[in-house]
PDB file of N, CA and C in Angstrom:
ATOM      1  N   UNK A   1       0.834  -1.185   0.000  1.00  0.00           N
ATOM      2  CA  UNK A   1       0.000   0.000   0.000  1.00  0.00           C
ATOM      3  C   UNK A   1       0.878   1.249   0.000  1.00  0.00           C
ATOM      4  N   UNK A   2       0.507   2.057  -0.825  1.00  0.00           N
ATOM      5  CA  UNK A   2       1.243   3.449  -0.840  1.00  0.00           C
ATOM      6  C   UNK A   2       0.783   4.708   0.067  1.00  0.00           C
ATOM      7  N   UNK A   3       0.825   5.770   0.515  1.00  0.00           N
ATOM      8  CA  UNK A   3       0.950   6.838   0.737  1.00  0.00           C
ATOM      9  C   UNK A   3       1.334   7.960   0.309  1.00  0.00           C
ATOM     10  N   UNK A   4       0.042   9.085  -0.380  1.00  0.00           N
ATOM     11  CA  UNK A   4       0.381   9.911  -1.004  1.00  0.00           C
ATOM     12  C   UNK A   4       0.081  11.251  -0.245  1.00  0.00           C
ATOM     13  N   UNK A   5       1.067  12.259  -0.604  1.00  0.00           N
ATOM     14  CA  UNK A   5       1.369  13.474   0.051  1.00  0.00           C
ATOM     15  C   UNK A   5       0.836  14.267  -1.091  1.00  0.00           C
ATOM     16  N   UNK A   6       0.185  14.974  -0.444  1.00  0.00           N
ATOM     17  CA  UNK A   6      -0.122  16.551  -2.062  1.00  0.00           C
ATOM     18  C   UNK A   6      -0.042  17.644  -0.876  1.00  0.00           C
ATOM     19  N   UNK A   7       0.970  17.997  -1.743  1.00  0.00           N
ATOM     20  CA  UNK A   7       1.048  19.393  -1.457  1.00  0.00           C
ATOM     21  C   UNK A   7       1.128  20.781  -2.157  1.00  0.00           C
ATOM     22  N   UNK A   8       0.852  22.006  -1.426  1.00  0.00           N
ATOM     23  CA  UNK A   8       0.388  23.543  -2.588  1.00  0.00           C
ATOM     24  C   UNK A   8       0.159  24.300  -1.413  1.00  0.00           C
ATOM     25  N   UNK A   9       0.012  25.698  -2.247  1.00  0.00           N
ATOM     26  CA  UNK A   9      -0.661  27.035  -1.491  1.00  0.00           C
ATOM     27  C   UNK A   9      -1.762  27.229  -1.779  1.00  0.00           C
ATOM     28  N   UNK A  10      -2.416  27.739  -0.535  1.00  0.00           N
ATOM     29  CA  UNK A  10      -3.869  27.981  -0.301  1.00  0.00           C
ATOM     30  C   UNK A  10      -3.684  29.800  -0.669  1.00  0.00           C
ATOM     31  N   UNK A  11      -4.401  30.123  -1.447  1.00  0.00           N
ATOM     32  CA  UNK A  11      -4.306  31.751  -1.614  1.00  0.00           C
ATOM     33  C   UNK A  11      -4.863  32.578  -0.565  1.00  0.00           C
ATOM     34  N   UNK A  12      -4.075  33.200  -0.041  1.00  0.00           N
ATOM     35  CA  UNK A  12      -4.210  33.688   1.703  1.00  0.00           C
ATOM     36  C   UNK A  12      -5.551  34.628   1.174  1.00  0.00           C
ATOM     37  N   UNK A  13      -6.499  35.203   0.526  1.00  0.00           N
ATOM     38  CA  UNK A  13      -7.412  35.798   0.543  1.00  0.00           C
ATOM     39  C   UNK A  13      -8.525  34.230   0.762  1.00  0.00           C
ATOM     40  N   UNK A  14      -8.245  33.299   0.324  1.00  0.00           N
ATOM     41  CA  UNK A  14      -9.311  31.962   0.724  1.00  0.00           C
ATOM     42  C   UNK A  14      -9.090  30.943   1.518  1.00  0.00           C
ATOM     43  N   UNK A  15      -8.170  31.668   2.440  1.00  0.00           N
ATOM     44  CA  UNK A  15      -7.669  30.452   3.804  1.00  0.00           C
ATOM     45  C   UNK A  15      -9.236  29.814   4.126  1.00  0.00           C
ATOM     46  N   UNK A  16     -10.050  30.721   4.687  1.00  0.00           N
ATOM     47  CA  UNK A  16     -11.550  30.693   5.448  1.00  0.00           C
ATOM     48  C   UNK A  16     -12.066  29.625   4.407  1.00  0.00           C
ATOM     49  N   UNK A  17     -11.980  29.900   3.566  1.00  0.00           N
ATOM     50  CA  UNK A  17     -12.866  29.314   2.516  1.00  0.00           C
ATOM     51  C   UNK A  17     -12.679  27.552   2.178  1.00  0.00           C
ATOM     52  N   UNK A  18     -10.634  27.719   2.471  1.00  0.00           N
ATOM     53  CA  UNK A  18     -10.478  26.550   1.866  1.00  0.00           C
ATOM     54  C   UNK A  18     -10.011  25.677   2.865  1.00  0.00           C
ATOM     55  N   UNK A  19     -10.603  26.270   4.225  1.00  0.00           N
ATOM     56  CA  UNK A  19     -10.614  25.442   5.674  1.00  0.00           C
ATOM     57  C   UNK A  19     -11.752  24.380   5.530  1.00  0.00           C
ATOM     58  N   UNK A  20     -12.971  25.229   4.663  1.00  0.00           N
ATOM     59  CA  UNK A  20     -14.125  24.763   4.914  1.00  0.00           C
ATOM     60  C   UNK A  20     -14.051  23.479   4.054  1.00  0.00           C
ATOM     61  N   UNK A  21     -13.635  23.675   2.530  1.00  0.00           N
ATOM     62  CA  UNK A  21     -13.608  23.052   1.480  1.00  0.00           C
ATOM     63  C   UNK A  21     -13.083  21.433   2.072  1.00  0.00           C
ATOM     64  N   UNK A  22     -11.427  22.064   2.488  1.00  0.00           N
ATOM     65  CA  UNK A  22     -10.578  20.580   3.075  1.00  0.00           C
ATOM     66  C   UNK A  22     -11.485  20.007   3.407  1.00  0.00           C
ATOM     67  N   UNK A  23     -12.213  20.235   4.498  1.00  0.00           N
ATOM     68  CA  UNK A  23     -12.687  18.700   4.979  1.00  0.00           C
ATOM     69  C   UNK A  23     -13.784  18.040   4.421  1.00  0.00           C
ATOM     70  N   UNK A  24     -14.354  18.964   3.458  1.00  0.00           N
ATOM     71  CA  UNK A  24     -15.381  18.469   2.477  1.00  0.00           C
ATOM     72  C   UNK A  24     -14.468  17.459   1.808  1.00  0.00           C
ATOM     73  N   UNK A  25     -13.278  17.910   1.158  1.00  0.00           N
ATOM     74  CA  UNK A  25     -12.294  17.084   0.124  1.00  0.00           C
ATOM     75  C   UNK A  25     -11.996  15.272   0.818  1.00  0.00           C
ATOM     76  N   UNK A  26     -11.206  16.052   2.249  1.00  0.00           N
ATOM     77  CA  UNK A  26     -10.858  14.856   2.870  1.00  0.00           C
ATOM     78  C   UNK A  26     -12.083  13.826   3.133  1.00  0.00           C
ATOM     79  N   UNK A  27     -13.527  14.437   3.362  1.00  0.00           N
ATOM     80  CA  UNK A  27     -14.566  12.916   3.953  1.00  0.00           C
ATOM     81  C   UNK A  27     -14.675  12.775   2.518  1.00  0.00           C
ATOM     82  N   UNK A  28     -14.641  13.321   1.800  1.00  0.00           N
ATOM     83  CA  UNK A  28     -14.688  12.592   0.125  1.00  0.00           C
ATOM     84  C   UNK A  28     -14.303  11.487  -0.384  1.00  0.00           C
ATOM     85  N   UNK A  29     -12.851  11.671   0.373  1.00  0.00           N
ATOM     86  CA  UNK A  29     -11.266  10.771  -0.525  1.00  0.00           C
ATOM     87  C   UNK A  29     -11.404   9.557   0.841  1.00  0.00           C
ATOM     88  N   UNK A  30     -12.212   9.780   2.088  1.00  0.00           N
ATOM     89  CA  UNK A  30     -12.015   9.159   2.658  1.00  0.00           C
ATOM     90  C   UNK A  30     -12.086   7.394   2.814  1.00  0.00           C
ATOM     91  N   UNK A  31     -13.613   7.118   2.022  1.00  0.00           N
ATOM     92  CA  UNK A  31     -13.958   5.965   1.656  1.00  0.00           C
ATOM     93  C   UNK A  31     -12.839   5.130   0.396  1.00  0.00           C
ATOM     94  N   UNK A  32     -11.749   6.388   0.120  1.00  0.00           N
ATOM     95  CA  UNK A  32     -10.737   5.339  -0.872  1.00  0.00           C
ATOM     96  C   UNK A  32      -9.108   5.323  -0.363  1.00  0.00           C
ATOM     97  N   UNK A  33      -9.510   5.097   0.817  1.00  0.00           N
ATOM     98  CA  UNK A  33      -7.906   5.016   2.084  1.00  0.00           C
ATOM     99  C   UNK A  33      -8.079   4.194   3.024  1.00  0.00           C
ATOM    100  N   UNK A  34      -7.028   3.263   3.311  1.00  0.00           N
ATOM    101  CA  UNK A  34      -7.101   2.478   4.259  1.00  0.00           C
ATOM    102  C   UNK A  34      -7.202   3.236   5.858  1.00  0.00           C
ATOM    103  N   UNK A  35      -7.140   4.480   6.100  1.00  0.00           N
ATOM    104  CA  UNK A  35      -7.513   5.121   7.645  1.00  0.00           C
ATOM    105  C   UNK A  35      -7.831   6.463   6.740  1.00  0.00           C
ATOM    106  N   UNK A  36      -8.549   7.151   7.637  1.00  0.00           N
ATOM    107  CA  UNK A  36      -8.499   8.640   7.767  1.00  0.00           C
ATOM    108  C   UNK A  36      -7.628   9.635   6.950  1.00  0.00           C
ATOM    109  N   UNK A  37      -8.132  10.260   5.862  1.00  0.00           N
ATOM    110  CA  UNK A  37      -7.101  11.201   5.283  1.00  0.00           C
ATOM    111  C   UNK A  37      -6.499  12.543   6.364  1.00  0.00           C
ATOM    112  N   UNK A  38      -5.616  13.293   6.034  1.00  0.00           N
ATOM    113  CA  UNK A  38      -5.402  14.122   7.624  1.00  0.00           C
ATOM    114  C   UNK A  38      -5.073  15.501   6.476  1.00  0.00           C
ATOM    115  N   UNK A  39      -4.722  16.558   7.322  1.00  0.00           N
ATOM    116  CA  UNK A  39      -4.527  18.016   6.851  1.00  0.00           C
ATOM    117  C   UNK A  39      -3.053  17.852   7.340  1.00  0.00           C
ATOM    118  N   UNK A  40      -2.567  19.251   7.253  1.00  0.00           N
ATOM    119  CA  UNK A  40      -1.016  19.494   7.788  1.00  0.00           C
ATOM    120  C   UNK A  40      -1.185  21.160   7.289  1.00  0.00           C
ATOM    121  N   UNK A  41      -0.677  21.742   7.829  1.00  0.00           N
ATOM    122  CA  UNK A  41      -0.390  23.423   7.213  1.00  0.00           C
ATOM    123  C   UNK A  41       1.455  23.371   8.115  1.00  0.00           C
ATOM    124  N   UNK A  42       1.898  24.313   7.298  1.00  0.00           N
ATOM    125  CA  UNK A  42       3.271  24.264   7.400  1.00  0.00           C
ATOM    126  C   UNK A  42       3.897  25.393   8.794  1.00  0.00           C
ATOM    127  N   UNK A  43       4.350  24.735   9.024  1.00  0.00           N
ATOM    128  CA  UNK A  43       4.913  25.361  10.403  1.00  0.00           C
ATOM    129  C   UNK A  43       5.047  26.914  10.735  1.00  0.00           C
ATOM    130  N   UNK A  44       5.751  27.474   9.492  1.00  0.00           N
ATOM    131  CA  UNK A  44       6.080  28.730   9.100  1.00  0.00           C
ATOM    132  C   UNK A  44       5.819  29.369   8.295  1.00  0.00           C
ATOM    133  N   UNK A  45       4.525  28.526   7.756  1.00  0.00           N
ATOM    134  CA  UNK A  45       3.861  29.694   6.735  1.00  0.00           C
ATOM    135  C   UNK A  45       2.413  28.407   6.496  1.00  0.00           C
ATOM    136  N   UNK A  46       1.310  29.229   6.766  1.00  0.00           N
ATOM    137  CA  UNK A  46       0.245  29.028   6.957  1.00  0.00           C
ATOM    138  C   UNK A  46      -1.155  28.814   5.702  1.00  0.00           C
ATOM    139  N   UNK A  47       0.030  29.216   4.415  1.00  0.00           N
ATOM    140  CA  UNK A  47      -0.455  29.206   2.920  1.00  0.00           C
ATOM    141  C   UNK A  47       0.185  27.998   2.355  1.00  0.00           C
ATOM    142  N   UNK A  48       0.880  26.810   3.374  1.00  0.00           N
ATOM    143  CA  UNK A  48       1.268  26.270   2.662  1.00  0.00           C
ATOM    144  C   UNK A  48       0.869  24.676   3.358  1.00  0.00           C
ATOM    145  N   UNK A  49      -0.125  24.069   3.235  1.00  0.00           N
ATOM    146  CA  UNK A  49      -0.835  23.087   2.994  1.00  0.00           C
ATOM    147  C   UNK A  49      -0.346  21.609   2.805  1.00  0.00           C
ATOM    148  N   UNK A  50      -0.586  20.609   3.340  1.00  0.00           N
ATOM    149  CA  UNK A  50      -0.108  19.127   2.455  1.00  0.00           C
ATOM    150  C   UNK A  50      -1.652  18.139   2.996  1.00  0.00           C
ATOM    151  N   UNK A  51      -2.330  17.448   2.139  1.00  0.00           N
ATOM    152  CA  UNK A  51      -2.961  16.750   2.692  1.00  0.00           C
ATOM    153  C   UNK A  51      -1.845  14.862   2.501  1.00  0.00           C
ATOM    154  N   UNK A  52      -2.722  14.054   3.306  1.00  0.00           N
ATOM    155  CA  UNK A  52      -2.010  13.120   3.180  1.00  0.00           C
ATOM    156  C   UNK A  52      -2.939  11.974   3.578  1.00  0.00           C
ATOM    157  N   UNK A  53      -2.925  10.878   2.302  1.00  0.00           N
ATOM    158  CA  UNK A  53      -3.510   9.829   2.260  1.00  0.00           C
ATOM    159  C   UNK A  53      -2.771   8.187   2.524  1.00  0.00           C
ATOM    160  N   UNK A  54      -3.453   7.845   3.575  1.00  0.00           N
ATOM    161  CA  UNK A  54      -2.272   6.250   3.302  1.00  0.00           C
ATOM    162  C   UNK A  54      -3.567   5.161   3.020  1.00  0.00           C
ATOM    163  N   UNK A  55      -2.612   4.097   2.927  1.00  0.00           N
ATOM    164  CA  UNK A  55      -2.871   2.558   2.474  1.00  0.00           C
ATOM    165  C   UNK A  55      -3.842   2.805   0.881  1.00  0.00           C
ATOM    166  N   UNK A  56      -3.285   3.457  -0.048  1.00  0.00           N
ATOM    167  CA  UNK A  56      -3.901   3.432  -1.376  1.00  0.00           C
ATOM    168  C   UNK A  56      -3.216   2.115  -2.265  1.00  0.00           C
ATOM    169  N   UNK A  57      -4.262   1.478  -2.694  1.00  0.00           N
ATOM    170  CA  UNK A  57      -3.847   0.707  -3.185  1.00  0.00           C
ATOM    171  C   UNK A  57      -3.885   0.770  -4.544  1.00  0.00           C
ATOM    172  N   UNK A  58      -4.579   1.359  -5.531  1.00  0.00           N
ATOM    173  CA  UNK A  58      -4.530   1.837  -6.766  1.00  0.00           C
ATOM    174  C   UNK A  58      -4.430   3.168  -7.307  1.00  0.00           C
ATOM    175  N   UNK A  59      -2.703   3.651  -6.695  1.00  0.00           N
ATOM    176  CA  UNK A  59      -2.707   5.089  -7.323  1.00  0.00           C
ATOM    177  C   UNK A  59      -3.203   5.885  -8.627  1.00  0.00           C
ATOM    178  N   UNK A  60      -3.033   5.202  -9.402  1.00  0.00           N
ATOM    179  CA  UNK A  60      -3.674   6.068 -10.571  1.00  0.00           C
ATOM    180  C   UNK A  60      -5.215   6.239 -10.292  1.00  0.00           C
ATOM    181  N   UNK A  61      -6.285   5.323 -10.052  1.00  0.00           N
ATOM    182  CA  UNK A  61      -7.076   5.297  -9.885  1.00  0.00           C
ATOM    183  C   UNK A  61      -7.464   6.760  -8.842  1.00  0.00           C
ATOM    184  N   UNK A  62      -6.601   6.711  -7.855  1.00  0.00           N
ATOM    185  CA  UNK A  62      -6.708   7.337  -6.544  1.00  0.00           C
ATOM    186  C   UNK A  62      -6.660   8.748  -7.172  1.00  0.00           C
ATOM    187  N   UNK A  63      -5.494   8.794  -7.794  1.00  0.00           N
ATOM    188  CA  UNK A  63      -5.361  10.456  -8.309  1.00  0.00           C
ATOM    189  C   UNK A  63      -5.830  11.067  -9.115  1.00  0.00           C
ATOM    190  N   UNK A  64      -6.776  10.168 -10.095  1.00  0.00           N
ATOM    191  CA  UNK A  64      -7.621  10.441 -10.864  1.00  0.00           C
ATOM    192  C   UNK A  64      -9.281  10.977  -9.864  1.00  0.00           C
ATOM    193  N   UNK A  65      -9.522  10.208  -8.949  1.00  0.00           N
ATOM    194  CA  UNK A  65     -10.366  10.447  -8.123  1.00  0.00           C
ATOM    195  C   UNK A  65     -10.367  11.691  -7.267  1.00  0.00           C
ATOM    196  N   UNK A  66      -9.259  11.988  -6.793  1.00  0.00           N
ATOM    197  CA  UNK A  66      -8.870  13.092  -6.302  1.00  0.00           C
ATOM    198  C   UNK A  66      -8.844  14.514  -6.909  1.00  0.00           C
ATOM    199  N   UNK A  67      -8.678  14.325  -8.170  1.00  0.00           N
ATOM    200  CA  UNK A  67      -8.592  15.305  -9.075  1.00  0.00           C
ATOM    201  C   UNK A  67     -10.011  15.701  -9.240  1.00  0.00           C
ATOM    202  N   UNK A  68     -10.628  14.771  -9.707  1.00  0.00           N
ATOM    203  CA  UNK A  68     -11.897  15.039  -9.961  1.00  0.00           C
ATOM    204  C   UNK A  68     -12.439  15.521  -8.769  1.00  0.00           C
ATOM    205  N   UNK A  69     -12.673  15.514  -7.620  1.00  0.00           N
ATOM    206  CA  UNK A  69     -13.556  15.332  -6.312  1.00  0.00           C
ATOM    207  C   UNK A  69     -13.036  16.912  -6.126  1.00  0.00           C
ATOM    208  N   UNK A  70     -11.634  17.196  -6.124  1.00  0.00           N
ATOM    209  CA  UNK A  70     -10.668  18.674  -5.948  1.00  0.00           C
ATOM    210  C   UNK A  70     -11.874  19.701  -6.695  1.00  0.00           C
ATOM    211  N   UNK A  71     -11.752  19.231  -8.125  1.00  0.00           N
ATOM    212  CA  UNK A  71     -12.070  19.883  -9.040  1.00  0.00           C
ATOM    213  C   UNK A  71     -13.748  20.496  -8.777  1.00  0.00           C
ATOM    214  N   UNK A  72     -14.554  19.376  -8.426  1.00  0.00           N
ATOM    215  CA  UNK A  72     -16.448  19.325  -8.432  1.00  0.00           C
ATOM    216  C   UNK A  72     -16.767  20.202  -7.537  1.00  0.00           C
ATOM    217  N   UNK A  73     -15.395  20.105  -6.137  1.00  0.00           N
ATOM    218  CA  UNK A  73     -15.616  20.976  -4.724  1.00  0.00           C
ATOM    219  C   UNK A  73     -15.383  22.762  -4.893  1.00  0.00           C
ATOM    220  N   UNK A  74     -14.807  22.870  -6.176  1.00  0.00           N
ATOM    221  CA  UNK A  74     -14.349  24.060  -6.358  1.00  0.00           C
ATOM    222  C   UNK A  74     -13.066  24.588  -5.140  1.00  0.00           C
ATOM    223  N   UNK A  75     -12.118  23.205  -5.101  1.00  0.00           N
ATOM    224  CA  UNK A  75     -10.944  23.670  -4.114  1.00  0.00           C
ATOM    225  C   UNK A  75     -10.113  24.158  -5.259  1.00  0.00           C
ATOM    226  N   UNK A  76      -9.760  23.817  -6.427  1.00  0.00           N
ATOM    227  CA  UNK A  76      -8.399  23.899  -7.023  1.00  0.00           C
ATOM    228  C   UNK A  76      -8.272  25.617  -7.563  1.00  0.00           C
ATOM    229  N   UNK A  77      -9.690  26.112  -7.541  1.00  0.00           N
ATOM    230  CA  UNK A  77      -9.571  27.567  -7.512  1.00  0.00           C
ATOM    231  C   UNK A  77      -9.280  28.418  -6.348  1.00  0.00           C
ATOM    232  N   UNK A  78      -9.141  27.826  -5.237  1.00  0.00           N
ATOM    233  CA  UNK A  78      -8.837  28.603  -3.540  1.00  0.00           C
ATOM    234  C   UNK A  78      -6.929  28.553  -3.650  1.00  0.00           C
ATOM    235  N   UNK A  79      -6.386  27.668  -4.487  1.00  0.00           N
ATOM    236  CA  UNK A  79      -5.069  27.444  -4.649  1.00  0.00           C
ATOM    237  C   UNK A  79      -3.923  28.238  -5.905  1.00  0.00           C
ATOM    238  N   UNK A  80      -2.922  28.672  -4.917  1.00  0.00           N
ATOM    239  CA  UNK A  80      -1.656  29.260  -5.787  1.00  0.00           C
ATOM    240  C   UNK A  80      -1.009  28.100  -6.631  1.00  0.00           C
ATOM    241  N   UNK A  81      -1.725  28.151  -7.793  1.00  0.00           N
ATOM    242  CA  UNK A  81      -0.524  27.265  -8.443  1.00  0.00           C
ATOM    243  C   UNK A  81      -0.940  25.883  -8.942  1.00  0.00           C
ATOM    244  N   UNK A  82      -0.110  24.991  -8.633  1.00  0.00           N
ATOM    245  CA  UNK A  82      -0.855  23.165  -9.014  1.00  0.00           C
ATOM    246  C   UNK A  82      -0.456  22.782  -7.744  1.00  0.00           C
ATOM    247  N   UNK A  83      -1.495  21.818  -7.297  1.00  0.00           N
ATOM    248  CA  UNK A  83      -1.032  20.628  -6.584  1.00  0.00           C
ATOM    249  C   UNK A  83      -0.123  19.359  -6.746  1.00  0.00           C
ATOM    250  N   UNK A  84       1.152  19.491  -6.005  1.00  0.00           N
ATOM    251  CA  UNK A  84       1.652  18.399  -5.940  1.00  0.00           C
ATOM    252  C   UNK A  84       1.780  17.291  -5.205  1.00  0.00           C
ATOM    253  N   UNK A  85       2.219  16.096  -6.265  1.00  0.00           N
ATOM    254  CA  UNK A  85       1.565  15.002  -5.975  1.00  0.00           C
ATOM    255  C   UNK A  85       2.731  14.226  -5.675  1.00  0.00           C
ATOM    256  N   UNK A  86       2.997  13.543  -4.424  1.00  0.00           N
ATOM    257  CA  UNK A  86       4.368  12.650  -4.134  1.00  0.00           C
ATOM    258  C   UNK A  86       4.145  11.615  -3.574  1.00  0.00           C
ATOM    259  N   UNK A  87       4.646  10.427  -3.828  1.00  0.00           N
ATOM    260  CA  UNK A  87       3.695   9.082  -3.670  1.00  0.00           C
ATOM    261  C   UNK A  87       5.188   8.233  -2.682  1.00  0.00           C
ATOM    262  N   UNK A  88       5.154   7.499  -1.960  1.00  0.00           N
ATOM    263  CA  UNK A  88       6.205   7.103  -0.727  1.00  0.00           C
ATOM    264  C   UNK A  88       5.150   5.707  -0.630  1.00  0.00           C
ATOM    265  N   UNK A  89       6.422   4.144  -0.423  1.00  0.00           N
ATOM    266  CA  UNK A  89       5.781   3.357  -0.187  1.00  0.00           C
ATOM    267  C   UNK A  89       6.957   3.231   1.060  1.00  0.00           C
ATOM    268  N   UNK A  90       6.610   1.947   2.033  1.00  0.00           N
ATOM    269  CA  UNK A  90       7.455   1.527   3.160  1.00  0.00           C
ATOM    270  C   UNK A  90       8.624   0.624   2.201  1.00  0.00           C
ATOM    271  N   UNK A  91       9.549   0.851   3.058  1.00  0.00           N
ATOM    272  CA  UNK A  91      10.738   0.128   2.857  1.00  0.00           C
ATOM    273  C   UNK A  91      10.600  -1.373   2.494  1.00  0.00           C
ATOM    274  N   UNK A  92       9.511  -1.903   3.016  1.00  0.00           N
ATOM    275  CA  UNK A  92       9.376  -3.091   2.782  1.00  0.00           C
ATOM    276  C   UNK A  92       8.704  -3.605   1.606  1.00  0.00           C
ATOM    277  N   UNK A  93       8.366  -2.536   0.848  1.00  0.00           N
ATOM    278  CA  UNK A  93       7.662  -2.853  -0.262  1.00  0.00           C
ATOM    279  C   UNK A  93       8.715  -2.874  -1.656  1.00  0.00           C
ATOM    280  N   UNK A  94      10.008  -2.673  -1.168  1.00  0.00           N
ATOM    281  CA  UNK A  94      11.130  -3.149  -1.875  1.00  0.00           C
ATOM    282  C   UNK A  94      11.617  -4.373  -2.054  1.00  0.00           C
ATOM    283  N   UNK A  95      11.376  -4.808  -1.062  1.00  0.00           N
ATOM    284  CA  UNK A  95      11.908  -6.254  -0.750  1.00  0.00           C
ATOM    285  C   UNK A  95      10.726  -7.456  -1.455  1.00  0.00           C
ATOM    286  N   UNK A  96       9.157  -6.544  -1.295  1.00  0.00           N
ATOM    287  CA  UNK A  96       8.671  -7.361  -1.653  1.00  0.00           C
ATOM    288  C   UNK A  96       7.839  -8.582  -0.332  1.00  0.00           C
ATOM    289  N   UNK A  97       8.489  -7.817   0.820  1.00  0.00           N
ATOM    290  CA  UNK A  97       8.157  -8.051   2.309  1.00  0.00           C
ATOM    291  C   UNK A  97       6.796  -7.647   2.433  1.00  0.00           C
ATOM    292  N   UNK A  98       6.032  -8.302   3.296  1.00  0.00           N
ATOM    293  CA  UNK A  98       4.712  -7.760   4.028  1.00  0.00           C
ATOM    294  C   UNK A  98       5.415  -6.082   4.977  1.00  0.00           C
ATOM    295  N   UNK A  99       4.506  -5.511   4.925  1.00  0.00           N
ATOM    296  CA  UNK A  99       4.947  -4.410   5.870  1.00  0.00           C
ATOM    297  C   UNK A  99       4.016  -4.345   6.960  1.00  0.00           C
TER     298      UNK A  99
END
């Protein structure tokens, strides 16, 4: 199972807005993750956002879903820029090991 990180800027005139949106996004994406999707805002600057999904088991699928769900919620207009997308599996999924 993978774990994907997206991260971007929230355009500081729609912080309010895209507080509300997130968690619309996250109970969305939620039914296609093995736990709970979560938020994160960045330590030292508060425009800068990561959500984060684990136990996906069909990324393309996933990011295609995501995109779309981003898109229907009207989040990807509250955002500076594109969302990026960075995908991390466990060490053990090298080996080919159970993790």
């Amino acid at each position: 199972m993978k774990t994907l990180y997206v991260y971007y800027r929230v355009l500081p005139a729609h912080l309010a807005q895209a507080q509300t949106c997130i968690g619309s996004l996250l109970s969305a994406m939620a039914p296609h993750c093995g736990t709970p999707p979560r938020q994160q805002v960045r330590c030292d600057d508060p425009t800068t956002w990561m959500e984060i999904y684990d136990a996906i088991a069909d990324e393309a699928a996933f990011i295609d879903t995501l995109a779309t769900t981003a898109e229907a919620l009207g989040y990807t207009a509250l955002i500076d820029g594109t969302r990026h997308i960075e995908c991390f599996n466990s060490p053990q999924a090298l080996s080919g090991k159970p993790g």
